[in-house]
N, C-alpha and C. Protein backbone atom coordinates (compact mmCIF):
# COMPACT_ATOMS: atom_id res chain seq x y z
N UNK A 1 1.13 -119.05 137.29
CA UNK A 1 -0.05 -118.40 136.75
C UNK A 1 -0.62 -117.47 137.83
N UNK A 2 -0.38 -116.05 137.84
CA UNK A 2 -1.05 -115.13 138.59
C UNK A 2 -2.66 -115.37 139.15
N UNK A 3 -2.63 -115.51 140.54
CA UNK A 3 -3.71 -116.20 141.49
C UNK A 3 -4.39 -117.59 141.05
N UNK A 4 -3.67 -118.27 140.99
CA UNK A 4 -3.66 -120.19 141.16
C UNK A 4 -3.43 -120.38 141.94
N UNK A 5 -3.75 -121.36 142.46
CA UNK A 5 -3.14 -122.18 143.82
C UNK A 5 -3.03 -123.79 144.05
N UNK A 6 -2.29 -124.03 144.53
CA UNK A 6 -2.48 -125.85 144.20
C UNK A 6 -3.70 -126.21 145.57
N UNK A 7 -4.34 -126.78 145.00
CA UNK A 7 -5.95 -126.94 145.41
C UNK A 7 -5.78 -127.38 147.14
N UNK A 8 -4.59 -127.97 147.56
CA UNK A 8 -4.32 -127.86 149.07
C UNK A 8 -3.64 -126.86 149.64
N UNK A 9 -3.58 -125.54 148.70
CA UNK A 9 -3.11 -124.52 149.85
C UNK A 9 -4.74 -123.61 150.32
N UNK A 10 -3.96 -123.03 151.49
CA UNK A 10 -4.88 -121.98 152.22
C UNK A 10 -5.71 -121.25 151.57
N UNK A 11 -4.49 -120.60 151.14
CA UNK A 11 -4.42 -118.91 150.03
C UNK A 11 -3.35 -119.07 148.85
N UNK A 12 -3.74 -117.99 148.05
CA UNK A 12 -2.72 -117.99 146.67
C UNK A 12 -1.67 -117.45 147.07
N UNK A 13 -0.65 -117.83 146.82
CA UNK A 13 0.82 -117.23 147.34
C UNK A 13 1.95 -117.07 146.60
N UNK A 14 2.33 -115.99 146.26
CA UNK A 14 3.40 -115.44 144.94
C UNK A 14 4.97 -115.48 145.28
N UNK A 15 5.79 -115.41 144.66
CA UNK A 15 7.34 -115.16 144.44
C UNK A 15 7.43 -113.73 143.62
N UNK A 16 7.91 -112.71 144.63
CA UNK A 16 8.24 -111.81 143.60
C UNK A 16 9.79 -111.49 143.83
N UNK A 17 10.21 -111.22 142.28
CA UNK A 17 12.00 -111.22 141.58
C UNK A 17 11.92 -110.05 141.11
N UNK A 18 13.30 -109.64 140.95
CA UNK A 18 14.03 -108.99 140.64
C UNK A 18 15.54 -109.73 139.97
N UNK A 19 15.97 -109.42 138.76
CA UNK A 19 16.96 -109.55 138.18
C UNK A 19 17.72 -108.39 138.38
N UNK A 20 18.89 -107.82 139.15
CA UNK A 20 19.37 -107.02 139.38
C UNK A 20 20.91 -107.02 138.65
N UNK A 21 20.99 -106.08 138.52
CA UNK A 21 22.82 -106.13 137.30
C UNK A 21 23.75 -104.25 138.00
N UNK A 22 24.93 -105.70 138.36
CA UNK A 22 25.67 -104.28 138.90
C UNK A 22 26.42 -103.43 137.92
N UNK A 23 26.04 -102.27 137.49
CA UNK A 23 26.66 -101.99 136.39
C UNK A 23 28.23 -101.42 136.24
N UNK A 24 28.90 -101.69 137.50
CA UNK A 24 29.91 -101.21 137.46
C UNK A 24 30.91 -103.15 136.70
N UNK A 25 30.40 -103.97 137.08
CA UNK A 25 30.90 -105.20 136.67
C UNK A 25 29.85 -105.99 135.60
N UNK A 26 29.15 -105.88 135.29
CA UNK A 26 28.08 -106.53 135.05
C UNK A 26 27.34 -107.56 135.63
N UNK A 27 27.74 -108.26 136.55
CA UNK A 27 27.44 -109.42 137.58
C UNK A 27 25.61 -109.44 137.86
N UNK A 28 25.06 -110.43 137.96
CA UNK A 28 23.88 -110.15 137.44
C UNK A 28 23.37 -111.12 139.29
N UNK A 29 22.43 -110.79 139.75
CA UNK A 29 21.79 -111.07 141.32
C UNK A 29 20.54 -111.36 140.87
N UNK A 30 19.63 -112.82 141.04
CA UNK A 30 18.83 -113.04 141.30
C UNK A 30 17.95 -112.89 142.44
N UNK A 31 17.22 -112.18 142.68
CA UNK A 31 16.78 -111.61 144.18
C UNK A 31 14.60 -111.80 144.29
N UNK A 32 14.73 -113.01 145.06
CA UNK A 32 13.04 -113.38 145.31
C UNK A 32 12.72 -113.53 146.53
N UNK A 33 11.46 -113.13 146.45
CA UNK A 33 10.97 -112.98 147.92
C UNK A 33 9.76 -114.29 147.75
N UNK A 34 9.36 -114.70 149.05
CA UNK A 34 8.07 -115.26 148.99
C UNK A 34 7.38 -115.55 150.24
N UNK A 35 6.30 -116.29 150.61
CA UNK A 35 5.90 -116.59 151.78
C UNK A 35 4.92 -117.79 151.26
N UNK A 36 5.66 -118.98 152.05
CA UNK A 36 4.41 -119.74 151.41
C UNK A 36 3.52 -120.01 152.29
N UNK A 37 2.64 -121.59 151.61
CA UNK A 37 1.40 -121.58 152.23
C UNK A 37 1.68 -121.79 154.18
N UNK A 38 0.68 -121.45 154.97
CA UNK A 38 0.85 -121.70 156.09
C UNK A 38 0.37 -122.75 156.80
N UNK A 39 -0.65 -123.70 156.26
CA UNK A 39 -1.76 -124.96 156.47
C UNK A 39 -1.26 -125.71 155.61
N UNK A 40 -0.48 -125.91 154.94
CA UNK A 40 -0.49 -127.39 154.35
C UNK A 40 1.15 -127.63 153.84
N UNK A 41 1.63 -128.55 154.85
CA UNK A 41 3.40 -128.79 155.23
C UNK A 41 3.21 -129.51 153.14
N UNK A 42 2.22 -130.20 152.15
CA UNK A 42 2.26 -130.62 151.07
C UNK A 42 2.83 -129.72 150.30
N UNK A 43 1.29 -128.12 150.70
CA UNK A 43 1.41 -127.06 149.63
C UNK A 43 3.03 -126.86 149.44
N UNK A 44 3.61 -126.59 150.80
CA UNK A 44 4.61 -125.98 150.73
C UNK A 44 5.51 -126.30 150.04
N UNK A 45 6.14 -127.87 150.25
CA UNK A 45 7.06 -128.33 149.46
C UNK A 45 6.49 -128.13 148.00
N UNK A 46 5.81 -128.26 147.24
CA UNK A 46 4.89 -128.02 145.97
C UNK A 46 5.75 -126.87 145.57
N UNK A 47 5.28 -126.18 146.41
CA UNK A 47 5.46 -124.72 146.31
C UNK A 47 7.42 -124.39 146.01
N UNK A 48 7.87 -124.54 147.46
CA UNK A 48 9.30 -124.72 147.27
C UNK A 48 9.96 -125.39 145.55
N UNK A 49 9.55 -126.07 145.65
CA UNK A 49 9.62 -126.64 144.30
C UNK A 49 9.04 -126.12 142.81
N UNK A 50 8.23 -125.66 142.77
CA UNK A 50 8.08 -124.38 141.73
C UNK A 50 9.08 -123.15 142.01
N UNK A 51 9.36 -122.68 143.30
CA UNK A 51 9.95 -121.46 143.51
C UNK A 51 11.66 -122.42 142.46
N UNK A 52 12.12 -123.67 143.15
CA UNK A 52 13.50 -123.92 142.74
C UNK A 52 13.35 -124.29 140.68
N UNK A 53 12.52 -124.15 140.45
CA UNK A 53 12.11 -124.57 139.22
C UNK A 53 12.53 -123.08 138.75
N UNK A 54 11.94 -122.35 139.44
CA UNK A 54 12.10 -120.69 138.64
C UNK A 54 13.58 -120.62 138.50
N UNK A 55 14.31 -120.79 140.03
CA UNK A 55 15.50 -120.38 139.76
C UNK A 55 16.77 -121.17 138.90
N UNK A 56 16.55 -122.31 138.71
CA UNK A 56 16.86 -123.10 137.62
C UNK A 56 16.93 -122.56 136.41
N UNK A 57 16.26 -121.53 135.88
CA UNK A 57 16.58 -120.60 134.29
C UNK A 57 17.61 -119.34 134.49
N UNK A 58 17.73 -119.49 135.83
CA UNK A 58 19.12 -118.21 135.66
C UNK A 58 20.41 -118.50 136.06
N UNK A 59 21.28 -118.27 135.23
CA UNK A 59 22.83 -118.99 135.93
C UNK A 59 23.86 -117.66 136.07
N UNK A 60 23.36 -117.32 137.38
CA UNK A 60 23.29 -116.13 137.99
C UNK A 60 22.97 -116.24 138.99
N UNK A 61 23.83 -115.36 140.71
CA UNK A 61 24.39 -115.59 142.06
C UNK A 61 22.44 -115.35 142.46
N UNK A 62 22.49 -116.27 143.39
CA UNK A 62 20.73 -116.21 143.30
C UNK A 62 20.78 -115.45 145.14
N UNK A 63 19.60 -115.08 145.73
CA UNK A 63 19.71 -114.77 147.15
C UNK A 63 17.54 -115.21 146.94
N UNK A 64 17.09 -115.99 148.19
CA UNK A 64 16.12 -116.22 148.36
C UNK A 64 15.16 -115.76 149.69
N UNK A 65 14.18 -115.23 149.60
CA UNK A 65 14.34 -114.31 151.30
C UNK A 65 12.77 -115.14 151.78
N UNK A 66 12.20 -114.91 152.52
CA UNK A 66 10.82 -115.45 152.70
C UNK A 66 10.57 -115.82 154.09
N UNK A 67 9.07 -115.97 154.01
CA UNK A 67 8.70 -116.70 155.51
C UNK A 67 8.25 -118.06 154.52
N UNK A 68 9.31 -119.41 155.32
CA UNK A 68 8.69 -120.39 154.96
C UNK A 68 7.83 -121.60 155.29
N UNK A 69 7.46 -121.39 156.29
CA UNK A 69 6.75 -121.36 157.22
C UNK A 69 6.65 -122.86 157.59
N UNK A 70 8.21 -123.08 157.69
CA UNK A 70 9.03 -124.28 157.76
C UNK A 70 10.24 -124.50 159.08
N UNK A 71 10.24 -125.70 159.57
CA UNK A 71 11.23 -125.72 160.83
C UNK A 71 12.52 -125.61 159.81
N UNK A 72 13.81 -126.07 160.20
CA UNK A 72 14.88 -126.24 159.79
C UNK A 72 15.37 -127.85 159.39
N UNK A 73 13.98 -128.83 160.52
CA UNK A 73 13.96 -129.89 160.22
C UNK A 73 12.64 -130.27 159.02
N UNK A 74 12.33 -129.79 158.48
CA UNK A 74 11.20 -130.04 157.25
C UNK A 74 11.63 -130.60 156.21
N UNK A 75 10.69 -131.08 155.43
CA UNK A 75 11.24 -131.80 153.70
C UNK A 75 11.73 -130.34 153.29
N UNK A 76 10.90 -129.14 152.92
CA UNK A 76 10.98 -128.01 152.67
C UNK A 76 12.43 -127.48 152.68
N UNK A 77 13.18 -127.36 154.44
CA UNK A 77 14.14 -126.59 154.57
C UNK A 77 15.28 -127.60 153.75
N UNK A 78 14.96 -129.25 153.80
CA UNK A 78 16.21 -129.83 152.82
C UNK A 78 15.95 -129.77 151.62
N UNK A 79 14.79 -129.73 151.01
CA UNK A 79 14.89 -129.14 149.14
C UNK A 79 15.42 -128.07 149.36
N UNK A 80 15.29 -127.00 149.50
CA UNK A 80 15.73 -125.84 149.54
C UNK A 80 17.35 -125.75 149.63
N UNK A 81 17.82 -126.32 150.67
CA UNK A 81 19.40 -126.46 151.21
C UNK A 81 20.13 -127.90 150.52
N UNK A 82 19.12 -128.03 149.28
CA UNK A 82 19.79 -129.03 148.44
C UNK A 82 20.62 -128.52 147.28
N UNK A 83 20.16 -127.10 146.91
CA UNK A 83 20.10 -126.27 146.23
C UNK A 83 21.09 -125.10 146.77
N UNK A 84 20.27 -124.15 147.90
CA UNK A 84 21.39 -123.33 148.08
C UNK A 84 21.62 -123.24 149.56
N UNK A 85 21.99 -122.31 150.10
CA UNK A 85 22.94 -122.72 151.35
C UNK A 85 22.10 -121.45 152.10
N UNK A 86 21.99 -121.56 153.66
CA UNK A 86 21.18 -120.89 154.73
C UNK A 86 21.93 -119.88 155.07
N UNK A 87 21.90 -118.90 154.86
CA UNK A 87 22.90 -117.73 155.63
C UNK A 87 22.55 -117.73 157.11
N UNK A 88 21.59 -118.29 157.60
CA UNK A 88 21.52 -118.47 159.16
C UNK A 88 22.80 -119.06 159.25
N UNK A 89 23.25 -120.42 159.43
CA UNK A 89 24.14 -121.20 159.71
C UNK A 89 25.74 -121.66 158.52
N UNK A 90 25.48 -120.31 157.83
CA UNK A 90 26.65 -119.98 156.90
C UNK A 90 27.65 -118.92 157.42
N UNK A 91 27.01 -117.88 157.66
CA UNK A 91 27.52 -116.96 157.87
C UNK A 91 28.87 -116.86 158.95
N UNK A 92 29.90 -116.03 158.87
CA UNK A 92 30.72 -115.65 159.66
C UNK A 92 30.25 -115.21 160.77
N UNK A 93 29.43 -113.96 160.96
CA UNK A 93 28.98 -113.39 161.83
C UNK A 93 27.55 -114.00 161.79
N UNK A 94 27.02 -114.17 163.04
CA UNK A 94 25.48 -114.67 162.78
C UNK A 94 24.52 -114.96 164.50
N UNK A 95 23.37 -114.18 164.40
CA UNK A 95 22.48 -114.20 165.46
C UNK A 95 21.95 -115.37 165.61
N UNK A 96 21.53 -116.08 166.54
CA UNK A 96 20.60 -117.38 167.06
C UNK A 96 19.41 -116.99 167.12
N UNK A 97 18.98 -115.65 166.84
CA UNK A 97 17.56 -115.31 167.81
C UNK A 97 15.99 -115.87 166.96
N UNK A 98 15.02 -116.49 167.26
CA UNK A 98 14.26 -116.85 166.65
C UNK A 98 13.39 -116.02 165.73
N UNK A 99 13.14 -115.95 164.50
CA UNK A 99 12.69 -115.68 163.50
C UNK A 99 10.93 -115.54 163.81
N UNK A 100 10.49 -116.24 164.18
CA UNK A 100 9.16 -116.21 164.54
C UNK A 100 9.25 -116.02 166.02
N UNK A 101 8.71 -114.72 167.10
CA UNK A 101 8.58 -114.78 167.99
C UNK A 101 6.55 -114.96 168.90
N UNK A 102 6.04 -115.14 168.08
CA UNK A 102 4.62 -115.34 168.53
C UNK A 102 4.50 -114.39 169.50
N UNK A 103 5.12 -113.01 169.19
CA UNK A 103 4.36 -112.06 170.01
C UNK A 103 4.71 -112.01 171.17
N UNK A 104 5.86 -113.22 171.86
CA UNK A 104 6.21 -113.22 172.94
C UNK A 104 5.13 -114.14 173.78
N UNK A 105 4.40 -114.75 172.96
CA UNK A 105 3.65 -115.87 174.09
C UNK A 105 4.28 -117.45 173.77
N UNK A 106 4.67 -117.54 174.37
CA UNK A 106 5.31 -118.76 174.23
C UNK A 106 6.85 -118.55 173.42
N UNK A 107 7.54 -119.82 173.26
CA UNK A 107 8.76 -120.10 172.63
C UNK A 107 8.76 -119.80 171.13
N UNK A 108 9.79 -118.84 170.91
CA UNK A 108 10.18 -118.22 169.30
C UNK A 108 10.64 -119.82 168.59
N UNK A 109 10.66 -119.45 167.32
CA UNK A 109 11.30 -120.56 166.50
C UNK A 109 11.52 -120.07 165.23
N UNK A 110 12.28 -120.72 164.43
CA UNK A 110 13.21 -120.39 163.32
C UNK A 110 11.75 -120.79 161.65
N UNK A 111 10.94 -119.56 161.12
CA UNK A 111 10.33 -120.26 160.03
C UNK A 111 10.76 -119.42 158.80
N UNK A 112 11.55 -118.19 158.87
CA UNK A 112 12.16 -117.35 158.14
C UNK A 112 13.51 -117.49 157.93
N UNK A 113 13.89 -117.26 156.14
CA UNK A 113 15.27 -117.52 155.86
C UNK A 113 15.20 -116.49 154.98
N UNK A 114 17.19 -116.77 154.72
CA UNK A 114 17.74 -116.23 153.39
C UNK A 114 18.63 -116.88 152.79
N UNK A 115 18.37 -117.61 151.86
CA UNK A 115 18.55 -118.48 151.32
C UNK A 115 19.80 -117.69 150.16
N UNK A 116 20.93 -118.79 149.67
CA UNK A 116 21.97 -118.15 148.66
C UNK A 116 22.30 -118.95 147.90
N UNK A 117 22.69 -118.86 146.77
CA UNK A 117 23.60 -119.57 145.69
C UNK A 117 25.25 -118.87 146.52
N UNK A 118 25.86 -120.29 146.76
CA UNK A 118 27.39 -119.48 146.73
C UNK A 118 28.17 -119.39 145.56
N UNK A 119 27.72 -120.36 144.19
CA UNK A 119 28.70 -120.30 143.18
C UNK A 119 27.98 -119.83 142.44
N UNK A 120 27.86 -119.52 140.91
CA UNK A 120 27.29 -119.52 140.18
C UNK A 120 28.71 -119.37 139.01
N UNK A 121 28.16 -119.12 137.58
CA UNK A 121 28.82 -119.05 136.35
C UNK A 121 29.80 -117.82 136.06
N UNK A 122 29.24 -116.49 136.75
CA UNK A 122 30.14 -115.52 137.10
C UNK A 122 30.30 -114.95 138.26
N UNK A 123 30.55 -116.21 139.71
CA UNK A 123 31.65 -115.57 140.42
C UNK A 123 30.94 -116.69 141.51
N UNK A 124 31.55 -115.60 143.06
CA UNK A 124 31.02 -116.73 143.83
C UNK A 124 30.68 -115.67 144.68
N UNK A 125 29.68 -115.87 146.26
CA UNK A 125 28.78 -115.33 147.12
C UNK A 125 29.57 -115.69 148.32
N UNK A 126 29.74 -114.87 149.05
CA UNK A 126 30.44 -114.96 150.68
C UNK A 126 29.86 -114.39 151.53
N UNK A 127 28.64 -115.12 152.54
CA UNK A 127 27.79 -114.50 153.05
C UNK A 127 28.70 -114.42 154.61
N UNK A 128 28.53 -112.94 154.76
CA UNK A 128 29.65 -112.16 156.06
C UNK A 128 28.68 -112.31 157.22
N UNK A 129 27.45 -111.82 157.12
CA UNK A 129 27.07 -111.32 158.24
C UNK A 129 25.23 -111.90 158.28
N UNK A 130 24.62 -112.75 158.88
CA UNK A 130 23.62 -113.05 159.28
C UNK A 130 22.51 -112.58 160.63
N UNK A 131 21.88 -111.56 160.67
CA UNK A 131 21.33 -110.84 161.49
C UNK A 131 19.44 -111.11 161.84
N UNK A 132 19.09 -111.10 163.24
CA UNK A 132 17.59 -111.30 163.21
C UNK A 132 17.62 -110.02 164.13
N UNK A 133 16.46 -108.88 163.71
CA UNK A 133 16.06 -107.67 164.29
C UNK A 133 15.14 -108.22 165.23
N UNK A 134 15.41 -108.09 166.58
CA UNK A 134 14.26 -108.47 167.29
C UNK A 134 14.15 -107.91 168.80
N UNK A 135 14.57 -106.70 168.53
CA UNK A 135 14.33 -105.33 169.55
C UNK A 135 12.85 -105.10 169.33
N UNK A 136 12.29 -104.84 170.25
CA UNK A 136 10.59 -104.53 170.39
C UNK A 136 10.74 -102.91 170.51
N UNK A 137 9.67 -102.12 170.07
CA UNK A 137 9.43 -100.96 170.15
C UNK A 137 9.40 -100.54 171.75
N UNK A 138 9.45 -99.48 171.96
CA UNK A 138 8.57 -98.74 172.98
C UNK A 138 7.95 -97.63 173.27
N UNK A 139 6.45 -97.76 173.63
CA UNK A 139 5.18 -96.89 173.92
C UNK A 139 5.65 -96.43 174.70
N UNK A 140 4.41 -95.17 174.10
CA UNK A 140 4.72 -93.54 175.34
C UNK A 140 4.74 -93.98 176.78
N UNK A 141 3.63 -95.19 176.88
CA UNK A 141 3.99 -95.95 178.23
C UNK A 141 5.00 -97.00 179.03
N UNK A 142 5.72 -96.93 177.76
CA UNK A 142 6.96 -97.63 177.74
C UNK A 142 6.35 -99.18 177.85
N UNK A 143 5.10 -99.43 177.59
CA UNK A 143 4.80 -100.78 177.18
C UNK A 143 6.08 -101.24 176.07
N UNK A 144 6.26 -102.36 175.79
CA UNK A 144 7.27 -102.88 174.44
C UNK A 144 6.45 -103.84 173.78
N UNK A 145 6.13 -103.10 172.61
CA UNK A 145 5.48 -103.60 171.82
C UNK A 145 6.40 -104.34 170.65
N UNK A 146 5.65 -105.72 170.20
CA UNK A 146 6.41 -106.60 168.73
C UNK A 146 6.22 -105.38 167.25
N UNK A 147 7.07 -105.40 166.33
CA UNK A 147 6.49 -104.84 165.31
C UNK A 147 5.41 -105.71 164.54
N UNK A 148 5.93 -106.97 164.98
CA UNK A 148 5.30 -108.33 163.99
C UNK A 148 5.49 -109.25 164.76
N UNK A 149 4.38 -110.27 164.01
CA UNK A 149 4.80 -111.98 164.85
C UNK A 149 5.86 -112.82 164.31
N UNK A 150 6.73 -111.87 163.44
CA UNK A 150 7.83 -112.27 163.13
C UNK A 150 9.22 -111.69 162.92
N UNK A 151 10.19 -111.61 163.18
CA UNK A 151 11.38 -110.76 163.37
C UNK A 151 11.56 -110.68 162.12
N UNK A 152 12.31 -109.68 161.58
CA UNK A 152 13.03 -109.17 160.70
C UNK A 152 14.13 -109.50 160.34
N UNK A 153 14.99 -109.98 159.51
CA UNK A 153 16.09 -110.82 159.01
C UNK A 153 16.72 -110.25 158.12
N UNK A 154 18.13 -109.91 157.96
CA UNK A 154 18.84 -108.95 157.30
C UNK A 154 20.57 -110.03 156.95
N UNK A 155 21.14 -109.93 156.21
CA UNK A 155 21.89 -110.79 155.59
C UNK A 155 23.03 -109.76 154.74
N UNK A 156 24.05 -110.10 155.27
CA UNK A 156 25.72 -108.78 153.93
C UNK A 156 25.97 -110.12 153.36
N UNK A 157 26.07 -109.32 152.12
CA UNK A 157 27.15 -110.72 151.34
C UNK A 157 28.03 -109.92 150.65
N UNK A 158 29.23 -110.36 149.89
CA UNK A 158 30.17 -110.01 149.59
C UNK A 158 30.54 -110.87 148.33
N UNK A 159 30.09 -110.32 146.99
CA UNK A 159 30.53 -110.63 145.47
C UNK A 159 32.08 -110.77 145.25
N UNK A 160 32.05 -112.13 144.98
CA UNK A 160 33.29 -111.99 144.16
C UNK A 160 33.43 -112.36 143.05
């Protein structure tokens, strides 16, 4: 329900999709973004769990992107990876670099994914390449500035 929230999150926090169809095959890509709550390790799983509820009506190669503002050891990251599989630690090719860098004060850590269906009903997902952007800018003063307090995460997959 557009701006609800389950009464222990922060803030209201959305999933937005795209049903995408390649028209050269017809092969159909489930593609959602989200960010959930950031204060309440409850909301989240809640949350996770409505997001896997959505994707449960399409039987169709799913890809899930988000800040989840979850370790790798959370209830969260195992609902999630009960379901579909981490292109962090899937991938052929794949970066270690932490996903959340706090700006560089203190130790980065992993709270951003991309989440995949590898099988689905028409075909299967082969995630090649797992990437974290986390080159800092640099000022006219050659200060190096973060773009964000969180790196950027980029993912190839390969339809078959």
């Amino acid at each position: 329900v557009p701006g609800s929230k389950f009464e222990i999150s922060k803030r209201v926090r959305i999933a937005t999709y795209a049903l995408l169809r390649d028209r050269a095959t017809g092969r159909e890509i489930l593609f959602v973004n989200t960010h959930l709550d950031n204060a309440s390790s409850e909301a989240r799983l809640k949350q996770a769990e409505v997001l896997l509820s959505l994707l449960s009506g399409y039987d169709c190669a799913k890809v899930v992107t988000g800040d989840f503002n979850s370790y790798m050891t959370s209830a969260v990251y195992a609902k999630m990876t009960s379901v579909l599989s981490d292109s962090r630690t899937d991938a052929a090719k794949k970066d270690t670099a932490p996903t959340f860098n706090r700006l560089g004060v203190g130790e980065g850590t992993i709270l951003d994914y991309i989440f995949f269906s590898k099988a689905s009903e028409s075909g299967s997902t082969e995630i090649l390449e797992y990437r974290v952007a986390d080159e800092l800018y640099v000022a006219a003063d050659s200060e190096k500035i973060y773009p964000s307090d969180h790196n950027a995460i980029t993912a190839r997959f390969k339809l078959k």
